[in-house]
Protein backbone atom coordinates (compact mmCIF):
# COMPACT_ATOMS: atom_id res chain seq x y z
CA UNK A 1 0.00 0.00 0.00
CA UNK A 2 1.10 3.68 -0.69
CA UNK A 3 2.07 5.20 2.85
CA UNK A 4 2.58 8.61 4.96
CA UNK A 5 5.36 9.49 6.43
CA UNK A 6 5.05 11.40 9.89
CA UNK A 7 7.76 12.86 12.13
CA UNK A 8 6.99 13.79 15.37
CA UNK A 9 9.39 16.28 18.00
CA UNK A 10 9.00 17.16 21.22
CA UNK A 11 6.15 19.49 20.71
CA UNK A 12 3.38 16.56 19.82
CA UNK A 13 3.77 15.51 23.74
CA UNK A 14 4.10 18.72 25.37
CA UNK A 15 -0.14 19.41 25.40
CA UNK A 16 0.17 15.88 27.71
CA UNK A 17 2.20 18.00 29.96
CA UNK A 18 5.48 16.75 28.91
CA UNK A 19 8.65 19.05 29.60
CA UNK A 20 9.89 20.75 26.43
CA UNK A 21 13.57 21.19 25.71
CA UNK A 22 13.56 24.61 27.78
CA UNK A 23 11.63 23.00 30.50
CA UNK A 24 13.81 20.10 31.20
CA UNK A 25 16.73 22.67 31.40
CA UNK A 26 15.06 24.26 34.18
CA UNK A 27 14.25 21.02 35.85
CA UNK A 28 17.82 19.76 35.59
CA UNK A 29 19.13 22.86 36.60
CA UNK A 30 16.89 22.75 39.63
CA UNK A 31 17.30 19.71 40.39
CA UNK A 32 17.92 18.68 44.77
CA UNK A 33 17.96 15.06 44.18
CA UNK A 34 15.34 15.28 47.45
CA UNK A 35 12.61 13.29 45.75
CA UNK A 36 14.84 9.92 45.09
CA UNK A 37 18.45 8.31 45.48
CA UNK A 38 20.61 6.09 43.59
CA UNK A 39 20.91 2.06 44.26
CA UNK A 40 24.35 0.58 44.69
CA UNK A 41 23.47 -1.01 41.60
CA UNK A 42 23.35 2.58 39.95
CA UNK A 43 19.83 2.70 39.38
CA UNK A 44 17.94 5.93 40.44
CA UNK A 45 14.93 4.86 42.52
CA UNK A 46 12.04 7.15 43.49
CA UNK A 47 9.78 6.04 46.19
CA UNK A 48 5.62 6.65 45.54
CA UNK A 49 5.43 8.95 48.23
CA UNK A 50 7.39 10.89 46.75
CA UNK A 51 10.04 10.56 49.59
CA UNK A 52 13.77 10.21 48.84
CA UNK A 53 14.21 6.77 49.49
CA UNK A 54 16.88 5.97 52.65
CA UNK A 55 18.71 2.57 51.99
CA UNK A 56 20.93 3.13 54.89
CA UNK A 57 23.83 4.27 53.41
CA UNK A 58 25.39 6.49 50.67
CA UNK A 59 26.11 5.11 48.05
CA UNK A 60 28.91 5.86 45.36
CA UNK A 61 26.05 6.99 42.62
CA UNK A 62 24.69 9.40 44.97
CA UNK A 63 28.34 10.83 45.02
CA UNK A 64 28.35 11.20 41.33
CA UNK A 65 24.95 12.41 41.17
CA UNK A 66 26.21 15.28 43.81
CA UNK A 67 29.17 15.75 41.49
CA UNK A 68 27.08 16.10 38.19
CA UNK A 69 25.31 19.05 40.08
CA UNK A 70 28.47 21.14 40.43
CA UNK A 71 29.73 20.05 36.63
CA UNK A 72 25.74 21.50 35.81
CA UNK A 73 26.01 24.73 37.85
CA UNK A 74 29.77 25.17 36.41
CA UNK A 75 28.46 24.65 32.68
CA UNK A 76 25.79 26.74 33.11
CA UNK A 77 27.64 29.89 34.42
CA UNK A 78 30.36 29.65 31.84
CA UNK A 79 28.26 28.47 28.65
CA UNK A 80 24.55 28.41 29.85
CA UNK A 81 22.64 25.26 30.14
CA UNK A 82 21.58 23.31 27.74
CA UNK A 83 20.82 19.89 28.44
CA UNK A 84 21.69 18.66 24.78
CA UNK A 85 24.77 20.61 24.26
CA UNK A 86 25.96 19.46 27.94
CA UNK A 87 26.00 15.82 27.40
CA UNK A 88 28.33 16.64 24.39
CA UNK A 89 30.31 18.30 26.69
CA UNK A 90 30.56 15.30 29.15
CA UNK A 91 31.17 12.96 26.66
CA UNK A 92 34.06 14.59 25.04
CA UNK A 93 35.84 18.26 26.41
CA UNK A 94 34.77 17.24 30.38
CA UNK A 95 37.67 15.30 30.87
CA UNK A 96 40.48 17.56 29.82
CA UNK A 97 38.85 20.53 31.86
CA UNK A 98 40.96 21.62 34.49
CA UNK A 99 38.54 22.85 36.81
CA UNK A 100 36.11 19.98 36.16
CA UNK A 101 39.50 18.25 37.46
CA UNK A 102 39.07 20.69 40.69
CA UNK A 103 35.48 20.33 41.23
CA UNK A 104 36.11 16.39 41.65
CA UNK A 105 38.41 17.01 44.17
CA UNK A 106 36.18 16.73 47.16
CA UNK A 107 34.08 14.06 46.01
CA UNK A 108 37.19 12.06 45.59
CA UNK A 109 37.68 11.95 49.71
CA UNK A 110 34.09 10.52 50.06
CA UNK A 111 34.58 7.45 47.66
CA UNK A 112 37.90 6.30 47.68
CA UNK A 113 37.37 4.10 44.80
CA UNK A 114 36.76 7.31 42.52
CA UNK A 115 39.20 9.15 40.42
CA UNK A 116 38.39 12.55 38.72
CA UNK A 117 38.07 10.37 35.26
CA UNK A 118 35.62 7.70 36.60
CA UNK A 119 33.63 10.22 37.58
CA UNK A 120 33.70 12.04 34.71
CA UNK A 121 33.30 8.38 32.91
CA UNK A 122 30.18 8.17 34.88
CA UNK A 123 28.10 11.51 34.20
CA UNK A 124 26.57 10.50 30.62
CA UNK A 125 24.55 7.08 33.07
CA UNK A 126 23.29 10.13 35.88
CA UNK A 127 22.56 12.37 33.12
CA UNK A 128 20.42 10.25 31.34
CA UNK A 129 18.27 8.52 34.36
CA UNK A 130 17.45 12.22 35.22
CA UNK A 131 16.17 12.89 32.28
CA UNK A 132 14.21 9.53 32.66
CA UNK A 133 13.14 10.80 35.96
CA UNK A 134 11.72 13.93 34.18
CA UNK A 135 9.72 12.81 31.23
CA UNK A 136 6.60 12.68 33.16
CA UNK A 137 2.65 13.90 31.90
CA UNK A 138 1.21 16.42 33.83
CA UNK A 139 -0.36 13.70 35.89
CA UNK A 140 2.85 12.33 37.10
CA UNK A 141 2.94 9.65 34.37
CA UNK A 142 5.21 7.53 32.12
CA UNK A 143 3.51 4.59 31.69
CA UNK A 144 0.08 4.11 30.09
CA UNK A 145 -0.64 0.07 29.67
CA UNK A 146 -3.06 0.10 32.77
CA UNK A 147 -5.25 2.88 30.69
CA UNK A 148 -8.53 2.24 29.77
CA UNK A 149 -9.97 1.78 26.16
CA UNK A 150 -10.52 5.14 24.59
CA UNK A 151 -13.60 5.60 22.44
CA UNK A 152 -14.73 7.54 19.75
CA UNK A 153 -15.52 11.12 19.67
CA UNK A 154 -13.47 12.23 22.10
CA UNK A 155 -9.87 12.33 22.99
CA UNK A 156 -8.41 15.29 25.21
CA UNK A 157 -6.04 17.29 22.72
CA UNK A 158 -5.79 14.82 20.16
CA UNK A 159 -8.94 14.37 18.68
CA UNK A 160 -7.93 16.31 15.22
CA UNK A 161 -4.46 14.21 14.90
CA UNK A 162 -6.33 10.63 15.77
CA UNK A 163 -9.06 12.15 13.11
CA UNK A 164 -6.46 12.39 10.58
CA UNK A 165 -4.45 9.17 11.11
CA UNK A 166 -7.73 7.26 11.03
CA UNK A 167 -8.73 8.83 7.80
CA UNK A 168 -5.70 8.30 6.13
CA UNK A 169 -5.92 4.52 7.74
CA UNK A 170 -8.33 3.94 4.63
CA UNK A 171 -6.05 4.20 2.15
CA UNK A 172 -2.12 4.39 3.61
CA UNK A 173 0.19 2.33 5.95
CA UNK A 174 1.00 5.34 7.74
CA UNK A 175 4.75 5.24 9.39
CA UNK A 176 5.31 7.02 12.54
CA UNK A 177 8.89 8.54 13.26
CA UNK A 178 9.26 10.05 16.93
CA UNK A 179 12.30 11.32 18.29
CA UNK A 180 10.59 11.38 21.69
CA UNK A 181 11.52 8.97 24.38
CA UNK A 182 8.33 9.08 26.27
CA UNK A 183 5.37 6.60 25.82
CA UNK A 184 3.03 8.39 24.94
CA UNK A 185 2.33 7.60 21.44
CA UNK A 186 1.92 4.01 22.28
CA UNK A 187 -1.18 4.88 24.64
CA UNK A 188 -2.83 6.12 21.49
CA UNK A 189 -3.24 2.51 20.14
CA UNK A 190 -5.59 1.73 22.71
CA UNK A 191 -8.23 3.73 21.03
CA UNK A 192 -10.85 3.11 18.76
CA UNK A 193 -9.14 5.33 15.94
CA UNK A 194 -5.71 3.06 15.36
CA UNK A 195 -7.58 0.06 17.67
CA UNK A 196 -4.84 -2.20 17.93
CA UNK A 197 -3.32 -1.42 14.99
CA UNK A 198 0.46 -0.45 16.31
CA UNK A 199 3.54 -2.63 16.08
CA UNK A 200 7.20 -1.00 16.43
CA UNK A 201 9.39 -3.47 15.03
CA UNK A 202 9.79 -5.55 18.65
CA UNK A 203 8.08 -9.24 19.33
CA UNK A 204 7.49 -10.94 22.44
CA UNK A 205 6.42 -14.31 20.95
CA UNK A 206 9.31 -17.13 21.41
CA UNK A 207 11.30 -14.40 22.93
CA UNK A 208 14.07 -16.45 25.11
CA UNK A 209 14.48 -12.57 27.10
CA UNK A 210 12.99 -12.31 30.39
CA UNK A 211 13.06 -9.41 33.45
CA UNK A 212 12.73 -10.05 37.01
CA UNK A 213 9.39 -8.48 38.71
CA UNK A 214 9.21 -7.83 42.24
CA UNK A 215 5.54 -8.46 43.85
CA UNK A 216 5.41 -8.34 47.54
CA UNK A 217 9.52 -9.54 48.24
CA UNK A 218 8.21 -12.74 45.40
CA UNK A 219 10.28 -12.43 42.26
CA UNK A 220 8.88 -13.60 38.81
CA UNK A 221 10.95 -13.75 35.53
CA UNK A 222 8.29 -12.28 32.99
CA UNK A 223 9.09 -12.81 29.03
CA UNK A 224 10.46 -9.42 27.21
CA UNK A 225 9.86 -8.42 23.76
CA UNK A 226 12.91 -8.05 21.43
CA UNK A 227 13.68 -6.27 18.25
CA UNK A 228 13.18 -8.45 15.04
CA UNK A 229 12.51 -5.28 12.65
CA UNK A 230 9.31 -6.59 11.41
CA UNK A 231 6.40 -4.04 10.89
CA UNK A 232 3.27 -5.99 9.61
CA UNK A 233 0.26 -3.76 10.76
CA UNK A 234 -0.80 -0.21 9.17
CA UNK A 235 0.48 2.12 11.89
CA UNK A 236 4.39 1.79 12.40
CA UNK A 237 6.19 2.97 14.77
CA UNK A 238 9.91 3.78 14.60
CA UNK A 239 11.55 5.49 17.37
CA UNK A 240 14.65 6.83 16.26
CA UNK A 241 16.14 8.83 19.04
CA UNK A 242 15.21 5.05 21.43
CA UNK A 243 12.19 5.02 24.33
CA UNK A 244 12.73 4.92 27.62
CA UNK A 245 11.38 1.72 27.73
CA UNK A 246 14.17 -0.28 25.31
CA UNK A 247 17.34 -1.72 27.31
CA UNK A 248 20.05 -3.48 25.45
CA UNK A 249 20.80 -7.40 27.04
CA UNK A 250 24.56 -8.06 26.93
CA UNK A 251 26.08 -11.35 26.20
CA UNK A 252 29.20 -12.45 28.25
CA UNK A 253 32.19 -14.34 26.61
CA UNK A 254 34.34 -14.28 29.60
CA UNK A 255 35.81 -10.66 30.72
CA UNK A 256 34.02 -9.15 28.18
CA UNK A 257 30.66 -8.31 26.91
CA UNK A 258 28.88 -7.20 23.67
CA UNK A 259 25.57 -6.35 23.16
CA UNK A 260 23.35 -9.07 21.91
CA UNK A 261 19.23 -7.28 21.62
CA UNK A 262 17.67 -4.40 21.98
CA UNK A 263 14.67 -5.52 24.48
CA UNK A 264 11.44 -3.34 25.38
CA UNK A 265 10.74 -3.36 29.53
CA UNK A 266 7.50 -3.35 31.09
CA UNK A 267 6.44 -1.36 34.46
CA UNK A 268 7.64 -2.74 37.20
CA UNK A 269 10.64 -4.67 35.32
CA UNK A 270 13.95 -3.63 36.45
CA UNK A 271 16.96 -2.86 33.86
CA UNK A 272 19.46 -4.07 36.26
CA UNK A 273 18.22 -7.82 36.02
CA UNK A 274 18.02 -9.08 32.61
CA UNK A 275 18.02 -13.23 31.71
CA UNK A 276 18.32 -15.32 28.49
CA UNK A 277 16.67 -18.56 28.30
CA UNK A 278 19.54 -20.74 27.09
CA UNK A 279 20.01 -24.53 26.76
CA UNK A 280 23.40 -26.00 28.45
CA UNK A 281 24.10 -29.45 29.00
CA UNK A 282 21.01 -30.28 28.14
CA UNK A 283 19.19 -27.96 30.96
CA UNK A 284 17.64 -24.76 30.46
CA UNK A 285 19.09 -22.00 32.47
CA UNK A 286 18.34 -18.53 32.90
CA UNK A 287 21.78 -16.21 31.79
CA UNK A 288 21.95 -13.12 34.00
CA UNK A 289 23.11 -9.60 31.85
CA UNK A 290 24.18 -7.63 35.66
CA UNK A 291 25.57 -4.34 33.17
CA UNK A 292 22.55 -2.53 32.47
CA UNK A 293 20.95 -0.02 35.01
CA UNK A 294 18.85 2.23 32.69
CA UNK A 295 17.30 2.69 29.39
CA UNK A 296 19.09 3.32 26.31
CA UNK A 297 18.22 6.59 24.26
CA UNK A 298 20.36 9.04 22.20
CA UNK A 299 21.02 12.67 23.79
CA UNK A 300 22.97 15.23 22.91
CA UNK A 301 23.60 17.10 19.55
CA UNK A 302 26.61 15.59 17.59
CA UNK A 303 26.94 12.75 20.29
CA UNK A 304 24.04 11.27 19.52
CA UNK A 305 24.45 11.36 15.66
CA UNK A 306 27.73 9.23 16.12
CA UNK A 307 25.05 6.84 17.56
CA UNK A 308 22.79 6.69 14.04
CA UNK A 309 25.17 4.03 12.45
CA UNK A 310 25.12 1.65 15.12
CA UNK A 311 23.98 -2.13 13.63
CA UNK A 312 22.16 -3.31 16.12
CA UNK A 313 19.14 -1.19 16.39
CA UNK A 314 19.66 2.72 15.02
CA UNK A 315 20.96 1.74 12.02
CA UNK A 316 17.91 -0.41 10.95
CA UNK A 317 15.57 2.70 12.54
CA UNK A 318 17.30 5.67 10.14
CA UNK A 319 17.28 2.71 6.80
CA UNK A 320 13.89 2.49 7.39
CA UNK A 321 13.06 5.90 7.99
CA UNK A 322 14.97 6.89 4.70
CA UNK A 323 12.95 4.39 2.93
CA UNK A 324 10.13 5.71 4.59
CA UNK A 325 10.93 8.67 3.43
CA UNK A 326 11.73 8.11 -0.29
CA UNK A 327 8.09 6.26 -0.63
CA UNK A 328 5.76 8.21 1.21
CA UNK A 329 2.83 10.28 -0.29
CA UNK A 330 3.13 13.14 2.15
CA UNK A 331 5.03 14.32 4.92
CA UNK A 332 3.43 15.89 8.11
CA UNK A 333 6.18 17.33 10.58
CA UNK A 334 4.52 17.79 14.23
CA UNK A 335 6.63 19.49 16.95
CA UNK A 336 10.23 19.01 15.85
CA UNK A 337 12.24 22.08 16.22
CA UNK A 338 14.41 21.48 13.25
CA UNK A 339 17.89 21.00 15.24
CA UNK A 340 19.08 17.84 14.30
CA UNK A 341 21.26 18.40 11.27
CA UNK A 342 21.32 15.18 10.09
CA UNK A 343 17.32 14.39 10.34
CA UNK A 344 17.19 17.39 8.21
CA UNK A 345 19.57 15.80 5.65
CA UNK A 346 17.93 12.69 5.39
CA UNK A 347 14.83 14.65 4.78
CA UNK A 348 16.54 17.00 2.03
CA UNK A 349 18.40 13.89 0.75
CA UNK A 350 15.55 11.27 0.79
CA UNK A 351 12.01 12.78 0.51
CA UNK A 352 10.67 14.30 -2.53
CA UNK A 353 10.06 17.83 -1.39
CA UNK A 354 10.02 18.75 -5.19
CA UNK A 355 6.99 16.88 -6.39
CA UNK A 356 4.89 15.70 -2.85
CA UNK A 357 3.33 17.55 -0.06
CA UNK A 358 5.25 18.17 3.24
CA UNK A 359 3.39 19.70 6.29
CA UNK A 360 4.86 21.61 8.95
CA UNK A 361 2.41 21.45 12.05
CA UNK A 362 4.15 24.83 14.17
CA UNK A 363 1.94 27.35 16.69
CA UNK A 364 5.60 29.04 17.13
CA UNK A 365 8.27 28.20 13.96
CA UNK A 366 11.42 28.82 14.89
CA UNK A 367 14.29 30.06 12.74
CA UNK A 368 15.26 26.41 12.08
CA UNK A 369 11.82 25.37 11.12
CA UNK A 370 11.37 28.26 9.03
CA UNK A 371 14.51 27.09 7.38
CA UNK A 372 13.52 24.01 6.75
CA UNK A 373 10.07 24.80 5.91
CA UNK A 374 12.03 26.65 2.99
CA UNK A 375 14.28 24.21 2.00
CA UNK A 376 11.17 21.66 1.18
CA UNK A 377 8.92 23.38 -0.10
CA UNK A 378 6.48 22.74 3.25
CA UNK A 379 3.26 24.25 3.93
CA UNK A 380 3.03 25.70 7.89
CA UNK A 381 0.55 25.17 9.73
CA UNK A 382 0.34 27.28 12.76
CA UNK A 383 -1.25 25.82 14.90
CA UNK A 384 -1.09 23.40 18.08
CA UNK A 385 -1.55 19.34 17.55
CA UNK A 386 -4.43 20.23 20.08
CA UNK A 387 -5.37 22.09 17.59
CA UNK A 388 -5.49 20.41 14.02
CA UNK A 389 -8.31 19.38 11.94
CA UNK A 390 -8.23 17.01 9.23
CA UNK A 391 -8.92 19.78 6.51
CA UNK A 392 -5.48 21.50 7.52
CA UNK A 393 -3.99 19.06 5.24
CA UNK A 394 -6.08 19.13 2.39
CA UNK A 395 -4.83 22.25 0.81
């Protein structure tokens, strides 16, 4: 079937009450660390009290997260913060900073298993599970598979968009790019407009992955989808900056490790204990992967590029979304601020601006989306997704 092409930014989740790029700045600049703590695993942990969670001790993550603080407050005052444009700096200049060098100092007498570089080596895993922390609805949320079945006429701010993707459902296999991390768009398939109609490339059945759920001090081993890159239904998802929900499991071959699948969690499922369902001497045991503590997504600006060619999961995302691309009808851009210089390329390079429709959904372009807008031809619409109606995109 012919298809549309769809690529969604931070500003389709924002009417949900998710933080936008300026908000998380704030939050992270803000941020007291009085609402959770870190495991000795490395794991941040939030209690649902909303309490900061007292294991007894202090452990050597809570040290870094202290440290990542001070490397925030000293980024901020001599470049200003920006969360993006920080984790490039922690991932490549940090360590040759001399007073990032001085700022470790102190935390090097609590821990005395820490050097300035480990900590340093350490800020990209902090960084990243406080952004986790922070991608949150306005209700508090993250997850959504405990919400109820959605019917038609009605749903709060998304009514026009779920309009539009089920009237295009007639007639298109319509291919959803996100660079988001939330969940949000997979709540929407619990609605009678896509109705079940979702799939995202990963497949729990025969899956040999399993997490470890906590109920009441019992522990269960529950089966985990992986990634097999096969998109069979009419709505497609492909999340090409990763979700906050996909962990990679890493095989052991003695002192080392590589990475083996890109898994999806559930609630509840911890990162930190991953198993694979093996067969061994003719008994089926249960490999434990002990490296993970977090989700894997991309963050920063020309970090997370470097991150587009890896085989085992982006690469496959940004093929498909280039083929995507090339063989779509239309394109309808929703909330993307037009930053990432390569999405744009692949775009320029891979869509036919020249001779199909692209659609720019904007209440507030900014110079880069006015650029782009430009550059392919696209017709703005100016307006909120709250705020879209399916005859926007009939002109």
């Amino acid at each position: 079937m012919d298809s549309i092409s769809f690529l969604l930014g931070a500003g389709f989740s924002t009417p949900m009450g998710y933080p936008s790029g300026k908000q998380l700045n704030k939050y992270l600049l803000d941020c007291t660390g009085d609402e959770f703590s870190f495991h000795s695993i490395g794991s941040l942990v939030a209690s649902d009290e909303g309490k900061k969670p007292d294991f007894g001790y202090k452990t050597s993550y809570d040290t870094e997260f202290e440290f990542c603080k001070e490397v925030i407050k000293y980024y901020d005052a001599k470049f200003g913060f920006d969360y993006e444009e920080f984790y490039d700096f922690i991932m490549s200049d940090a360590k040759n900073d001399l007073q990032i060098i001085e700022i470790a100092k102190p935390f090097l007498n609590m821990n005395t298993h820490q050097t300035s570089d480990s900590l340093v080596y350490r800020l990209d895993n902090i960084l990243n599970q406080l952004i986790e922390y922070y991608l949150k609805d306005s209700d508090g949320k993250a997850w959504y598979d405990n919400e109820p079945h959605i019917g038609h006429p009605y749903f709060p701010k998304y009514t026009g968009f779920l309009n539009l993707i089920e009237n295009r459902l007639n007639d298109f296999v319509i291919d959803i790019h996100t660079l988001n991390h939330d969940l949000f768009f997979e709540r929407l398939n619990n609605t009678d407009w896509i109705n079940g109609q979702l799939c995202d490339g990963f497949e729990e059945l025969g899956s040999p992955y399993y997490g470890e759920l906590n109920i009441n001090q019992r522990l269960y081993k529950v089966r985990l989808e992986r990634y097999i890159g096969s998109y069979e239904k009419r709505v497609r998802l492909f999340k090409l900056h990763g979700s906050r929900d996909y962990v990679i499991y890493y095989e052991n071959k003695g002192s080392a490790a590589y990475q083996d699948k890109y898994l999806k969690m559930r609630y509840g499922v911890g990162a930190a204990n991953l198993f694979k369902e093996v067969e061994e001497d003719g008994k089926t045991i249960y490999k434990n992967c002990w490296i993970n503590y977090h989700a894997d997504f991309l963050t920063g600006t020309t970090t997370k590029i470097e991150r587009y060619a890896e085989p085992l999961l982006y690469k496959t995302l940004f093929d498909k979304f280039r083929t995507n691309l090339t063989n779509s009808k239309c394109l309808v851009i929703i909330g993307y601020g037009g930053r990432d210089s390569e999405i744009n390329k692949m775009i320029y390079e891979n869509f036919d601006w020249g001779s199909k429709k692209a659609f720019i959904v904007d209440p507030f372009p900014s110079v880069e989306v006015l650029e782009l807008k430009e550059k392919i031809s696209g017709i703005l619409i100016q307006k909120s997704v709250s705020d879209i109606e399916i005859g926007d995109f009939n002109q």
